[in-house]
C-alpha atoms as a PDB file:
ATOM      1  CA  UNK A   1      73.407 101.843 -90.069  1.00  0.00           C
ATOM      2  CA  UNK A   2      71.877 105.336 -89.808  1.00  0.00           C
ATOM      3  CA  UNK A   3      73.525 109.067 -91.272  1.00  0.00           C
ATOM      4  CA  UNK A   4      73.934 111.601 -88.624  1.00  0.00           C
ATOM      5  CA  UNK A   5      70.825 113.422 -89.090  1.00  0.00           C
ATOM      6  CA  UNK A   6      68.900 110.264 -89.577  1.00  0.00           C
ATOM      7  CA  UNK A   7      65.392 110.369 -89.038  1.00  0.00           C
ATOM      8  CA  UNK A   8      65.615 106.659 -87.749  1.00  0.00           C
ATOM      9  CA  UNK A   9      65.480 105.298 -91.480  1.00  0.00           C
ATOM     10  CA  UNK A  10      68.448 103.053 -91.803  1.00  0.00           C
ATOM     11  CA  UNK A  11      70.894 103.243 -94.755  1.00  0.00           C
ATOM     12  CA  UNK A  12      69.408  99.990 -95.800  1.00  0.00           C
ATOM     13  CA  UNK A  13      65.631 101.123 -95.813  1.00  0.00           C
ATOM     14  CA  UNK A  14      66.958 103.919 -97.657  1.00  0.00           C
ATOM     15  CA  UNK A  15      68.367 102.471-100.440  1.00  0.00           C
ATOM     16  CA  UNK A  16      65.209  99.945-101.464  1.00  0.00           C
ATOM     17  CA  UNK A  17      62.979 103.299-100.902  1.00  0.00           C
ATOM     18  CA  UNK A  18      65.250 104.736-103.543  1.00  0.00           C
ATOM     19  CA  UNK A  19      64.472 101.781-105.880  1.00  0.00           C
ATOM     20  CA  UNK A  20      61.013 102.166-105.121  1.00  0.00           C
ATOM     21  CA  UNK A  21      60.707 105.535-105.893  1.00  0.00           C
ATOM     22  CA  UNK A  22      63.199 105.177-109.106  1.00  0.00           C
ATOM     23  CA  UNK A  23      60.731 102.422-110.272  1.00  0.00           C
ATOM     24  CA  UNK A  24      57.450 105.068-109.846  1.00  0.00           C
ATOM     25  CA  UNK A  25      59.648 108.324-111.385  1.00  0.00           C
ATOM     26  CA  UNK A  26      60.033 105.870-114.654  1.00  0.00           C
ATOM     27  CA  UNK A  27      56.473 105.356-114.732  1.00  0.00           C
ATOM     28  CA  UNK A  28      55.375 108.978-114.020  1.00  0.00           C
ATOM     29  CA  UNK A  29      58.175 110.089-116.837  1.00  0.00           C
ATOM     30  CA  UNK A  30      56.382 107.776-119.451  1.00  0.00           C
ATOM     31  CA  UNK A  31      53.042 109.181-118.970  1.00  0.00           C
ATOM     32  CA  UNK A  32      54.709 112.444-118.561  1.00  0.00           C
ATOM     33  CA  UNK A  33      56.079 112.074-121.920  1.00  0.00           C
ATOM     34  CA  UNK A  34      52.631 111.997-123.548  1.00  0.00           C
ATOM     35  CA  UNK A  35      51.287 115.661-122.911  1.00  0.00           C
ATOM     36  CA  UNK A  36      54.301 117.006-124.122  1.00  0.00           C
ATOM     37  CA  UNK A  37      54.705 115.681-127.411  1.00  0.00           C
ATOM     38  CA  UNK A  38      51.282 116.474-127.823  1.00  0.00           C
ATOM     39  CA  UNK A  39      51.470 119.921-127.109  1.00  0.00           C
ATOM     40  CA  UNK A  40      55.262 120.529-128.340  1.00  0.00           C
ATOM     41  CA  UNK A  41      54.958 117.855-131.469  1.00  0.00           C
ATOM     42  CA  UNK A  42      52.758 116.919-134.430  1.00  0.00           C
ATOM     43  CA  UNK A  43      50.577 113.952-134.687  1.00  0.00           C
ATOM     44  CA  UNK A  44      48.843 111.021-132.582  1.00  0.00           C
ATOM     45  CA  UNK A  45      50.718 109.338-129.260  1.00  0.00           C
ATOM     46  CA  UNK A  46      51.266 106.149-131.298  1.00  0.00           C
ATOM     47  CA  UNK A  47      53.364 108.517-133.912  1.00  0.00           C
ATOM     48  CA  UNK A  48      55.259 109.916-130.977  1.00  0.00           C
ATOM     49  CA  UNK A  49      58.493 107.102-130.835  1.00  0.00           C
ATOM     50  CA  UNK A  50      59.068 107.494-134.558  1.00  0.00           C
ATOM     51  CA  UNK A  51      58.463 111.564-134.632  1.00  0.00           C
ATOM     52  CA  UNK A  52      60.648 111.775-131.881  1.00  0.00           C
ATOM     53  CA  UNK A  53      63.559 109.892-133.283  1.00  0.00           C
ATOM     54  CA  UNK A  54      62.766 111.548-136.607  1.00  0.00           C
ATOM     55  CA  UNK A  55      64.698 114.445-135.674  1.00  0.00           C
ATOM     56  CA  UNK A  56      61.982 116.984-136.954  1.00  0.00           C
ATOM     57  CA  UNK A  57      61.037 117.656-133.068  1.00  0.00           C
ATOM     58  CA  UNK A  58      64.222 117.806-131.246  1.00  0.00           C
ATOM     59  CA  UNK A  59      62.687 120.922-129.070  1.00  0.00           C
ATOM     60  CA  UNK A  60      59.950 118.391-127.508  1.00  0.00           C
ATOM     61  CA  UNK A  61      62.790 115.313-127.800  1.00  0.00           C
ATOM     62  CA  UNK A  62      65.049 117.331-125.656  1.00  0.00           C
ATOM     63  CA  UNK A  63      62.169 118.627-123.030  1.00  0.00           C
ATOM     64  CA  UNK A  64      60.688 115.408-122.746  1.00  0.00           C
ATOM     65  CA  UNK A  65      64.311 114.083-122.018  1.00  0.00           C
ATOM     66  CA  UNK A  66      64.955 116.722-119.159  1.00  0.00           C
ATOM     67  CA  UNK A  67      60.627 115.726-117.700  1.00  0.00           C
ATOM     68  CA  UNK A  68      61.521 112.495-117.891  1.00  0.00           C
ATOM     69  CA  UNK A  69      65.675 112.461-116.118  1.00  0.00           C
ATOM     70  CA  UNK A  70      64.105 114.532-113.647  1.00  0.00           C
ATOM     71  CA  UNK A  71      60.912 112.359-112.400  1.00  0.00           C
ATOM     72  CA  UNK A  72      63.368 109.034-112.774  1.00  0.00           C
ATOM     73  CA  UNK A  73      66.991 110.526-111.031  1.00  0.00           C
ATOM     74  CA  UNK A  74      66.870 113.613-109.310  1.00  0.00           C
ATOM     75  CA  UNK A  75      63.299 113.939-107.621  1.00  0.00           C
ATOM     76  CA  UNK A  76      63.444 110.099-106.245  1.00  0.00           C
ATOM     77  CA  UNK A  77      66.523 110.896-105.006  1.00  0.00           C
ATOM     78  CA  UNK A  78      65.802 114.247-103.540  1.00  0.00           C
ATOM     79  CA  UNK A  79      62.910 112.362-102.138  1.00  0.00           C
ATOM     80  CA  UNK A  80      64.760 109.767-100.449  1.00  0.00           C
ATOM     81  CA  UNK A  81      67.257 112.097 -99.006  1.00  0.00           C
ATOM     82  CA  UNK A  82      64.077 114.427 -97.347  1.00  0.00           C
ATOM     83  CA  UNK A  83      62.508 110.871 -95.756  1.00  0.00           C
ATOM     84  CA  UNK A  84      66.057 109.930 -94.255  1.00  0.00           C
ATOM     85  CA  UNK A  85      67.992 112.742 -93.314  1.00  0.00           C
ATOM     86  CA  UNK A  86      67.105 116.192 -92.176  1.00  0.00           C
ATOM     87  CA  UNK A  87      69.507 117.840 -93.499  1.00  0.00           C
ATOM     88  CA  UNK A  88      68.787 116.070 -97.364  1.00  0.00           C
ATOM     89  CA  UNK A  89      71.004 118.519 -99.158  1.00  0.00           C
ATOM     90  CA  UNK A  90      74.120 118.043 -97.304  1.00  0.00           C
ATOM     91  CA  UNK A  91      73.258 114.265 -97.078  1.00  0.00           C
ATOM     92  CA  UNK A  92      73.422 113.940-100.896  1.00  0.00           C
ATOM     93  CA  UNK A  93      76.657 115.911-101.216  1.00  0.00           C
ATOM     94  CA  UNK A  94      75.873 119.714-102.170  1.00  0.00           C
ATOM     95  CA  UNK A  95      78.106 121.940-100.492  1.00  0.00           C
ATOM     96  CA  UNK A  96      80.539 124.715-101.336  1.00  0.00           C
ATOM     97  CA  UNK A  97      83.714 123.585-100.012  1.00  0.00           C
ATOM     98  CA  UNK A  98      85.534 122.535-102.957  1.00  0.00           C
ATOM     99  CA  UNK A  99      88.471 124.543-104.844  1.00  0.00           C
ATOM    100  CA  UNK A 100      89.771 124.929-108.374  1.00  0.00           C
ATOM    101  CA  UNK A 101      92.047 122.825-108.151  1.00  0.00           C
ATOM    102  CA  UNK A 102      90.082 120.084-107.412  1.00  0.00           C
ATOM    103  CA  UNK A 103      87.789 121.402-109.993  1.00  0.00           C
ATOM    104  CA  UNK A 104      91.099 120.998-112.460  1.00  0.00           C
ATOM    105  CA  UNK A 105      91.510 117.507-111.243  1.00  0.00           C
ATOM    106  CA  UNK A 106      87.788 116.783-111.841  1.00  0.00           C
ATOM    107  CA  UNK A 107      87.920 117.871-115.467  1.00  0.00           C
ATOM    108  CA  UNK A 108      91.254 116.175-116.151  1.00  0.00           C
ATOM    109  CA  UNK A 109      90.045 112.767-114.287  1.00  0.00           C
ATOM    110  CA  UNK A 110      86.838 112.752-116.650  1.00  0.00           C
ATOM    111  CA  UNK A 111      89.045 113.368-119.730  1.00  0.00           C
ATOM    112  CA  UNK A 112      91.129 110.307-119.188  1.00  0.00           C
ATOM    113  CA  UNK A 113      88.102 108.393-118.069  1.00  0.00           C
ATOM    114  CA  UNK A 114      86.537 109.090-121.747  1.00  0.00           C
ATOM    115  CA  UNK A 115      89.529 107.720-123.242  1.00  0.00           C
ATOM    116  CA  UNK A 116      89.563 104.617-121.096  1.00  0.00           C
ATOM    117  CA  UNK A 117      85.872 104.602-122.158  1.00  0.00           C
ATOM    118  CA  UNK A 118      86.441 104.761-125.423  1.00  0.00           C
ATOM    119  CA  UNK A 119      89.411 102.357-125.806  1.00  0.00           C
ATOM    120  CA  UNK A 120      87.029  99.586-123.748  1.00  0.00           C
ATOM    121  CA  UNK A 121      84.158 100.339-126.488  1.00  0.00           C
ATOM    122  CA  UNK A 122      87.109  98.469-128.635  1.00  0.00           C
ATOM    123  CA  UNK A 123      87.024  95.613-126.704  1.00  0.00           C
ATOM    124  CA  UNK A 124      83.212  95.117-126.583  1.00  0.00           C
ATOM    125  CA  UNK A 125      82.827  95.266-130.288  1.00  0.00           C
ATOM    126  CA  UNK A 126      85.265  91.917-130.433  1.00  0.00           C
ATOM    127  CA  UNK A 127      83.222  89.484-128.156  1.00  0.00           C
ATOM    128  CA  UNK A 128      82.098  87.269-130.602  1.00  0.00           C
ATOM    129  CA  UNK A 129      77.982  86.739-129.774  1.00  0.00           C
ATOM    130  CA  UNK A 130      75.381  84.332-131.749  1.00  0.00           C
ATOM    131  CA  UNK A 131      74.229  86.083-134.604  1.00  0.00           C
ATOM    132  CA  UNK A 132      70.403  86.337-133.248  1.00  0.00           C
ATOM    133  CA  UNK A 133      72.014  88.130-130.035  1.00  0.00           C
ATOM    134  CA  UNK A 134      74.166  90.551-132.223  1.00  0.00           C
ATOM    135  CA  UNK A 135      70.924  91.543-134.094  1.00  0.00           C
ATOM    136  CA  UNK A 136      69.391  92.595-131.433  1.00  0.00           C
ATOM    137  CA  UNK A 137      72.369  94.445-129.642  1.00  0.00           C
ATOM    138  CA  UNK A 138      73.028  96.065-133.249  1.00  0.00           C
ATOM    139  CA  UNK A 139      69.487  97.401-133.046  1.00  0.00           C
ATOM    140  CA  UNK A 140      69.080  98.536-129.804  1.00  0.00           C
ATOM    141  CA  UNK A 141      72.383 100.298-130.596  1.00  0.00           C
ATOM    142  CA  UNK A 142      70.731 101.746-133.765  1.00  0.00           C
ATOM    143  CA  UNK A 143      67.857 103.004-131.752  1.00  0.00           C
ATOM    144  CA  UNK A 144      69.871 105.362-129.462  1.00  0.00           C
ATOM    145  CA  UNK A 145      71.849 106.905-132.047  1.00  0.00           C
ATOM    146  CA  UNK A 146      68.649 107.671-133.400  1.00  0.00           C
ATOM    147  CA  UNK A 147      67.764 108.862-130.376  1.00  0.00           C
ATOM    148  CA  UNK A 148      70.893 111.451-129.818  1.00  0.00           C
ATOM    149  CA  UNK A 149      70.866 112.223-133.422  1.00  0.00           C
ATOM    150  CA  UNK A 150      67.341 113.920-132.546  1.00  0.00           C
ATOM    151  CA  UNK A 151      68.441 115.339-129.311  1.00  0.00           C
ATOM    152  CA  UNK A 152      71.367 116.582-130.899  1.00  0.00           C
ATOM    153  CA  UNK A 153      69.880 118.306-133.694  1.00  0.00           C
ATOM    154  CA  UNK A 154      71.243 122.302-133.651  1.00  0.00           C
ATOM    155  CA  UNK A 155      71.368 124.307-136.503  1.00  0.00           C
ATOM    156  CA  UNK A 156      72.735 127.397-135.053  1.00  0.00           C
ATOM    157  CA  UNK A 157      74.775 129.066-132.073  1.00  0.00           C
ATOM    158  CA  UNK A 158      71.674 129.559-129.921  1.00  0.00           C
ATOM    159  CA  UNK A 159      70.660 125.569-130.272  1.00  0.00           C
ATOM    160  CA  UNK A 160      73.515 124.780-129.312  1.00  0.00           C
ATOM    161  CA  UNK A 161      74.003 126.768-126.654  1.00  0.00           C
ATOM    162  CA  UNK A 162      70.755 125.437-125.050  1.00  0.00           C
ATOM    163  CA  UNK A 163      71.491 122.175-125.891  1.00  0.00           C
ATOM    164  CA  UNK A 164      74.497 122.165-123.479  1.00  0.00           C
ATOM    165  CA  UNK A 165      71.720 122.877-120.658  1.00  0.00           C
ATOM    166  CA  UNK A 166      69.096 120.640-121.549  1.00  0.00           C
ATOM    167  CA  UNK A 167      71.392 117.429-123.111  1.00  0.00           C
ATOM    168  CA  UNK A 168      74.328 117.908-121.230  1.00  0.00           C
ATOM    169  CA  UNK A 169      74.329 120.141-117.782  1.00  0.00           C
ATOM    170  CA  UNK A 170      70.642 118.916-116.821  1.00  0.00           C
ATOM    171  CA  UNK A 171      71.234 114.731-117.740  1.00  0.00           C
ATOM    172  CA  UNK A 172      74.227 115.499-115.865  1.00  0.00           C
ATOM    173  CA  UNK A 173      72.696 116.670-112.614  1.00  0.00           C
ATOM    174  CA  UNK A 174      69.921 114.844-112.692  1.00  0.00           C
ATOM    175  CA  UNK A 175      72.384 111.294-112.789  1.00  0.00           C
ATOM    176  CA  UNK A 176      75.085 112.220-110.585  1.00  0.00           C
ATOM    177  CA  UNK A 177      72.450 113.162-107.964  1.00  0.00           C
ATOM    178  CA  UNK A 178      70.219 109.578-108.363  1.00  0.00           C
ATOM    179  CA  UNK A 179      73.756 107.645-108.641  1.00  0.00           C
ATOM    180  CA  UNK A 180      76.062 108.897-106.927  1.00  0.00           C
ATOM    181  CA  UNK A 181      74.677 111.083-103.485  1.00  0.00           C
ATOM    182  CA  UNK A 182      72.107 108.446-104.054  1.00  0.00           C
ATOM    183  CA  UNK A 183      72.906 105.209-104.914  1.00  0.00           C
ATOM    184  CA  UNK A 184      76.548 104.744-104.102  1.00  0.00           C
ATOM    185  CA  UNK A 185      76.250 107.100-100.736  1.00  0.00           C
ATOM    186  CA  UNK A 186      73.327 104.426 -99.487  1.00  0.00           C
ATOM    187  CA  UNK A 187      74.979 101.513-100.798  1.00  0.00           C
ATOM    188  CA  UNK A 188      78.273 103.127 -99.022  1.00  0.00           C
ATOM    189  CA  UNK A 189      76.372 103.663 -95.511  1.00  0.00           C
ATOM    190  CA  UNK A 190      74.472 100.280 -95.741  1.00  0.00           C
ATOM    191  CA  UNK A 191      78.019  97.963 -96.181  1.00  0.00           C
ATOM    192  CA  UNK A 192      81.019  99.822 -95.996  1.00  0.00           C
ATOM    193  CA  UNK A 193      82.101  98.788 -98.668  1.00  0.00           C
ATOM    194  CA  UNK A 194      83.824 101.159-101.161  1.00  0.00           C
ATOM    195  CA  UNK A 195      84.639  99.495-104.173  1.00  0.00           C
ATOM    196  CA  UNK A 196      80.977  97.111-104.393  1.00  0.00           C
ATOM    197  CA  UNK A 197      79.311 100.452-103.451  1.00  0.00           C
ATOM    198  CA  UNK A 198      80.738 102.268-106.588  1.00  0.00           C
ATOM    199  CA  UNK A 199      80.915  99.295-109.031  1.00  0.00           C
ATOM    200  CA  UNK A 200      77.758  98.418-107.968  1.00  0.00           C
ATOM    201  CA  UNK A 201      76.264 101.955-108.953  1.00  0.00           C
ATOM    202  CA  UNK A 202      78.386 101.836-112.353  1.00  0.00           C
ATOM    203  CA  UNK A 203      76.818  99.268-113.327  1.00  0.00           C
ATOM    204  CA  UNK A 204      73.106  99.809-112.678  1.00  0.00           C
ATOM    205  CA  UNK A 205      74.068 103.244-114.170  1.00  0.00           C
ATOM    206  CA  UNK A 206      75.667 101.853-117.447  1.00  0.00           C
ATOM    207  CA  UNK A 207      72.579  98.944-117.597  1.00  0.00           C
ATOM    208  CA  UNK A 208      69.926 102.239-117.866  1.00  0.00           C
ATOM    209  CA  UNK A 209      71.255 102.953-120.934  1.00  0.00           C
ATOM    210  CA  UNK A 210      70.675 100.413-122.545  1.00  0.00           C
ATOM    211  CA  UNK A 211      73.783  99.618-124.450  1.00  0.00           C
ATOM    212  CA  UNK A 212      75.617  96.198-125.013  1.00  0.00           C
ATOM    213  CA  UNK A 213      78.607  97.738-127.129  1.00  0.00           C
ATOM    214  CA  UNK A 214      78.474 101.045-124.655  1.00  0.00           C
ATOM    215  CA  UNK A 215      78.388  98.991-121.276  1.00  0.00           C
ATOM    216  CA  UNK A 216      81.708  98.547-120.390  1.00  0.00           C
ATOM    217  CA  UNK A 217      82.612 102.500-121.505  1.00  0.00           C
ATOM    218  CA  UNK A 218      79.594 103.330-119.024  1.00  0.00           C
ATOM    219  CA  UNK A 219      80.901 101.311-116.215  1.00  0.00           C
ATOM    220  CA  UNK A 220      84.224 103.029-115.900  1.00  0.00           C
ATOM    221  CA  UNK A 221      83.232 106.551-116.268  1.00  0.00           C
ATOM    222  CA  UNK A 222      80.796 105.182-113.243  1.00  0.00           C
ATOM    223  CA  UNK A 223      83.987 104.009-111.819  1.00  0.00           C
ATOM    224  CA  UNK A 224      85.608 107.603-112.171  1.00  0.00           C
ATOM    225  CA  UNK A 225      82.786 109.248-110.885  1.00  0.00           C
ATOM    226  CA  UNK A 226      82.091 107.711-107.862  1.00  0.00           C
ATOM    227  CA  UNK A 227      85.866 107.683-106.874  1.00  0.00           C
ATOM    228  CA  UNK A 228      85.830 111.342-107.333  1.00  0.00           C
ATOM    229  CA  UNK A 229      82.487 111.487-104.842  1.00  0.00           C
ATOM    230  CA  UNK A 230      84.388 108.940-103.151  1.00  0.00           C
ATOM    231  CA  UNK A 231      87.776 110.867-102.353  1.00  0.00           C
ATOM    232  CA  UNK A 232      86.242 114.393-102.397  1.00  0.00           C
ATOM    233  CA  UNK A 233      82.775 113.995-100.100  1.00  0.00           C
ATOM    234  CA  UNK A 234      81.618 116.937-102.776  1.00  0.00           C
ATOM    235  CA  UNK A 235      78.912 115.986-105.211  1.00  0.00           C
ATOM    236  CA  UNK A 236      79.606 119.286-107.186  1.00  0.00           C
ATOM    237  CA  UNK A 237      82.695 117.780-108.537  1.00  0.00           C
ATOM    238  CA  UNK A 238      80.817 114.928-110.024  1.00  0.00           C
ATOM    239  CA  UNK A 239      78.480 116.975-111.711  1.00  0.00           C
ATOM    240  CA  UNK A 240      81.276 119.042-113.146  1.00  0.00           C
ATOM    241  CA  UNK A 241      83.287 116.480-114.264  1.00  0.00           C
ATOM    242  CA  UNK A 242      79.678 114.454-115.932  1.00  0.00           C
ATOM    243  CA  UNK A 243      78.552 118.130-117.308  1.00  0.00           C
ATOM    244  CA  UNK A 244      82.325 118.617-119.390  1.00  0.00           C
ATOM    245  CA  UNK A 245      82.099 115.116-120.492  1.00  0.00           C
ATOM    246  CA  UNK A 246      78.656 115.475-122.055  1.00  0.00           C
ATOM    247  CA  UNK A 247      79.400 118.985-123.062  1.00  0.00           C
ATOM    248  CA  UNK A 248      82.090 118.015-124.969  1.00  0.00           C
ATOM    249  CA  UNK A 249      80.197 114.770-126.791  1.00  0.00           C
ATOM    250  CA  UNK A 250      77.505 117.843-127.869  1.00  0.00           C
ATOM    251  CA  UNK A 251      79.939 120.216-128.879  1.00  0.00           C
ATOM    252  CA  UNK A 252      81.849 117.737-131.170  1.00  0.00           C
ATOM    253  CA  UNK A 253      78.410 116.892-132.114  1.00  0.00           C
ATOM    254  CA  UNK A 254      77.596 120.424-133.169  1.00  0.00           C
ATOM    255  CA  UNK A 255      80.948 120.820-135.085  1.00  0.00           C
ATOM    256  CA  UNK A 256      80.296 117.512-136.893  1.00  0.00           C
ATOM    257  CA  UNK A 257      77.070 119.153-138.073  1.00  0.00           C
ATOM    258  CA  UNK A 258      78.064 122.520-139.154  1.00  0.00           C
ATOM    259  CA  UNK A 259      80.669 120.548-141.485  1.00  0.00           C
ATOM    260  CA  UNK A 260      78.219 118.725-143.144  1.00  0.00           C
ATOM    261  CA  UNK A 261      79.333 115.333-141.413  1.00  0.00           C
ATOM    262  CA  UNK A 262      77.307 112.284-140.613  1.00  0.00           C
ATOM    263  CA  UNK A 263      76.888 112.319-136.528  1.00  0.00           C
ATOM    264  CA  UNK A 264      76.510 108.204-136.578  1.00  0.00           C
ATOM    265  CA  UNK A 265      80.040 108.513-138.063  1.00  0.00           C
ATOM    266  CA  UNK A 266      81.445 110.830-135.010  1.00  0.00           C
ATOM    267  CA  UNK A 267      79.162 108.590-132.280  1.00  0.00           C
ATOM    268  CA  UNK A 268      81.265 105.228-134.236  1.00  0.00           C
ATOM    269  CA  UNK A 269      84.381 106.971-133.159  1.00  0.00           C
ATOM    270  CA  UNK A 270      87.018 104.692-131.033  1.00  0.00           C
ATOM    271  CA  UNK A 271      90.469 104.918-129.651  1.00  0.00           C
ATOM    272  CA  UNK A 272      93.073 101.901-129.444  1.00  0.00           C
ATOM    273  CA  UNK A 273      93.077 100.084-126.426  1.00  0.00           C
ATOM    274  CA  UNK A 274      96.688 100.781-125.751  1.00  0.00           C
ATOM    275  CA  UNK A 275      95.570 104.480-124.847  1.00  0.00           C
ATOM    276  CA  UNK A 276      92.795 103.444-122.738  1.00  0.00           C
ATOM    277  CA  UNK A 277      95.983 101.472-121.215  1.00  0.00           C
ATOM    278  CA  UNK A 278      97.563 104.518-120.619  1.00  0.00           C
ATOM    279  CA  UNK A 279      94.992 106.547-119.407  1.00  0.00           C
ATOM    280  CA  UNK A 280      94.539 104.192-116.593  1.00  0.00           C
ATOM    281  CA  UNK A 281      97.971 104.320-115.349  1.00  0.00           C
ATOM    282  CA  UNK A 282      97.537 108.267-115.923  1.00  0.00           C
ATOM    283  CA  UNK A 283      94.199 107.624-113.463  1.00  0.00           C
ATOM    284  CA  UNK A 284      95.765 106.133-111.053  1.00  0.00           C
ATOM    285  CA  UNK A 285      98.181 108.432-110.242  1.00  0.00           C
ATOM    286  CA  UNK A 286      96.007 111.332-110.671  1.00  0.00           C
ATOM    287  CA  UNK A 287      93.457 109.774-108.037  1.00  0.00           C
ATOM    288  CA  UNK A 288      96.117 109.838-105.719  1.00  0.00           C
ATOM    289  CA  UNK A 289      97.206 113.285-105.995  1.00  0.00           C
ATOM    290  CA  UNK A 290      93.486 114.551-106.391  1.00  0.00           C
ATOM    291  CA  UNK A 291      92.745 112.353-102.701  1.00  0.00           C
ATOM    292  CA  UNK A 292      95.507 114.042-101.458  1.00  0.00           C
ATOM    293  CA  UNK A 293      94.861 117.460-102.576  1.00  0.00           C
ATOM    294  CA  UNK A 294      90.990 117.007-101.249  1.00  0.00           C
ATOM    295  CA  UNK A 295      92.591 115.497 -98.012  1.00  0.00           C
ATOM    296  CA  UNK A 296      94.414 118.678 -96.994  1.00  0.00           C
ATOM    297  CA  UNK A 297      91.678 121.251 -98.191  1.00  0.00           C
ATOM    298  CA  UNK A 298      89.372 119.511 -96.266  1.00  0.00           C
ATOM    299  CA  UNK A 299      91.515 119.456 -93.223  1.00  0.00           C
ATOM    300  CA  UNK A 300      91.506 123.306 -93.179  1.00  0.00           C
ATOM    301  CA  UNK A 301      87.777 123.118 -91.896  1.00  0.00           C
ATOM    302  CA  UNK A 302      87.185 122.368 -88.452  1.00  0.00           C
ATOM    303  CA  UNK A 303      85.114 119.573 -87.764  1.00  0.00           C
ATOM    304  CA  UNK A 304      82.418 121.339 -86.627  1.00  0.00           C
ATOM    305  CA  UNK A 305      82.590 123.425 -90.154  1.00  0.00           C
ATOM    306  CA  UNK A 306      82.321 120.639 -92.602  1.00  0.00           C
ATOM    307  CA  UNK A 307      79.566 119.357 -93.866  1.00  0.00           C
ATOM    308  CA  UNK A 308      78.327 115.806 -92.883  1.00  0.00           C
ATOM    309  CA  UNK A 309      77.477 113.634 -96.509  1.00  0.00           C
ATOM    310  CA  UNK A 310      75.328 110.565 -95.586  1.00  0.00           C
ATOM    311  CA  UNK A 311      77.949 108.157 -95.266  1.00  0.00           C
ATOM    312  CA  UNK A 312      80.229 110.131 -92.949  1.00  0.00           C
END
């Protein structure tokens, strides 16, 4: 299958180019990594994993995150959409038609997908696993709280302030572009099919993280996302809705810090399933009214108005 604007490279070609590229950003963002901590930290490369999670250089932890989102998401992404369609913006999902309400809906969507999130964070801490297999889950969990402890590091106003750009608009962007106009619109164009398109994507998105314990929470906020790109053909929303869900993880973040608290404490922090219960229910019903909202807002275009997303 080709997009509308195609440039005779099929949905299908797309979508391994994307992997291709993906594969190459991850290098480039490794190497990329190097100049920057030399210039922006203190030390020799082979000091650079354990300065960075140190926390002493969250300035060059935070810039080498946005080099490094940016070579692996958004520019293999941005790539793909330039080699397949000619019109690459539109095919990834930027445009302007969108309201408040459906910005609203966005923001109260992502909400109840962070407590279904958190509730299935529950249930992944009570599969029993061999003790060897725990270790290691235990430390690779270990390691990224390290991680956004660094990151996360703001001791004033202005820090944190900047770290809403650089950990939590930027990430943000950067994702929902690689993921969702990328991923999950290919995916969508190459099979039709909804639901394997946008579980598909959750998962390879949840599996970059790294996370046995976080896995499951990652998957349905995938699920959430791409339902929202799904029903609203706007990739805006998305990266709305991903931007207040991060925002809100740094500003609880920079709260827990000003107080004097431990942030591994506030990162540990789960709901009961029974709410993450609820919030689905809540989700379901709110899906439909947001589809239905988007529905007749996008019927007050004519056809020759809208803009065409890659799957359309």
């Amino acid at each position: 299958m080709y997009s509308g604007n195609s440039k005779g490279i099929s949905y299908t070609s797309g979508f391994f180019l994307l992997i291709g590229l993906w594969v190459v950003g991850l290098v480039l963002g490794s190497l990329a990594a190097i100049p920057v901590w030399l210039l922006m930290g203190s030390g020799s490369i082979m000091d650079m994993g354990e300065g960075i999670i140190s926390g002493e250089y969250a300035m060059a932890a935070r810039v080498i995150q946005v080099i490094t989102t940016s070579l692996a998401f958004f520019i293999p992404a941005y790539v793909t959409a330039r080699i397949v369609s000619s019109t690459p913006s539109a095919f990834l999902g930027f445009n302007t038609r969108f309201n408040a309400n459906q910005v609203v809906l966005s923001c109260a969507l992502i909400f109840l997908g962070g407590v279904v999130a958190s509730s299935s964070a529950q249930i992944m801490e009570g599969i029993p696993l061999p003790a060897a297999l725990e270790s290691r889950f235990r430390l690779l969990e270990d390691n990224y709280a390290a991680q956004v402890e660094s990151i996360a590091s703001m001791n004033s106003f202005g820090e944190y302030l900047l770290a809403l750009v650089m950990i939590a608009a930027l990430p943000g962007l950067f994702e929902e572009v690689f993921f969702r106009g990328g991923m999950q619109n290919l995916l969508m164009g190459a099979t039709r099919k909804v639901w394997f398109s946008i579980i598909f994507t959750s998962i390879i998105f949840s599996l970059v993280h790294f996370s046995f314990y976080g896995f499951l929470a990652r998957v349905c906020l995938g699920i959430v996302l791409g339902l929202m790109f799904h029903y609203s053909k706007n990739l805006w929303l998305s990266v709305i809705a991903h931007f207040m869900y991060n925002g809100i993880a740094v500003t609880q973040m920079y709260f827990v810090i000003r107080q004097g608290k431990s942030l591994r404490e506030a990162m540990d922090e789960k709901v009961d399933p029974w709410w993450g219960v609820v919030a689905v229910i809540a989700l379901y019903f709110l899906f439909i009214f947001f589809k239905r909202i988007t529905t007749a807002y996008l019927a007050t275009f004519a056809p020759s108005e809208q803009d065409t997303i890659g799957h359309r």
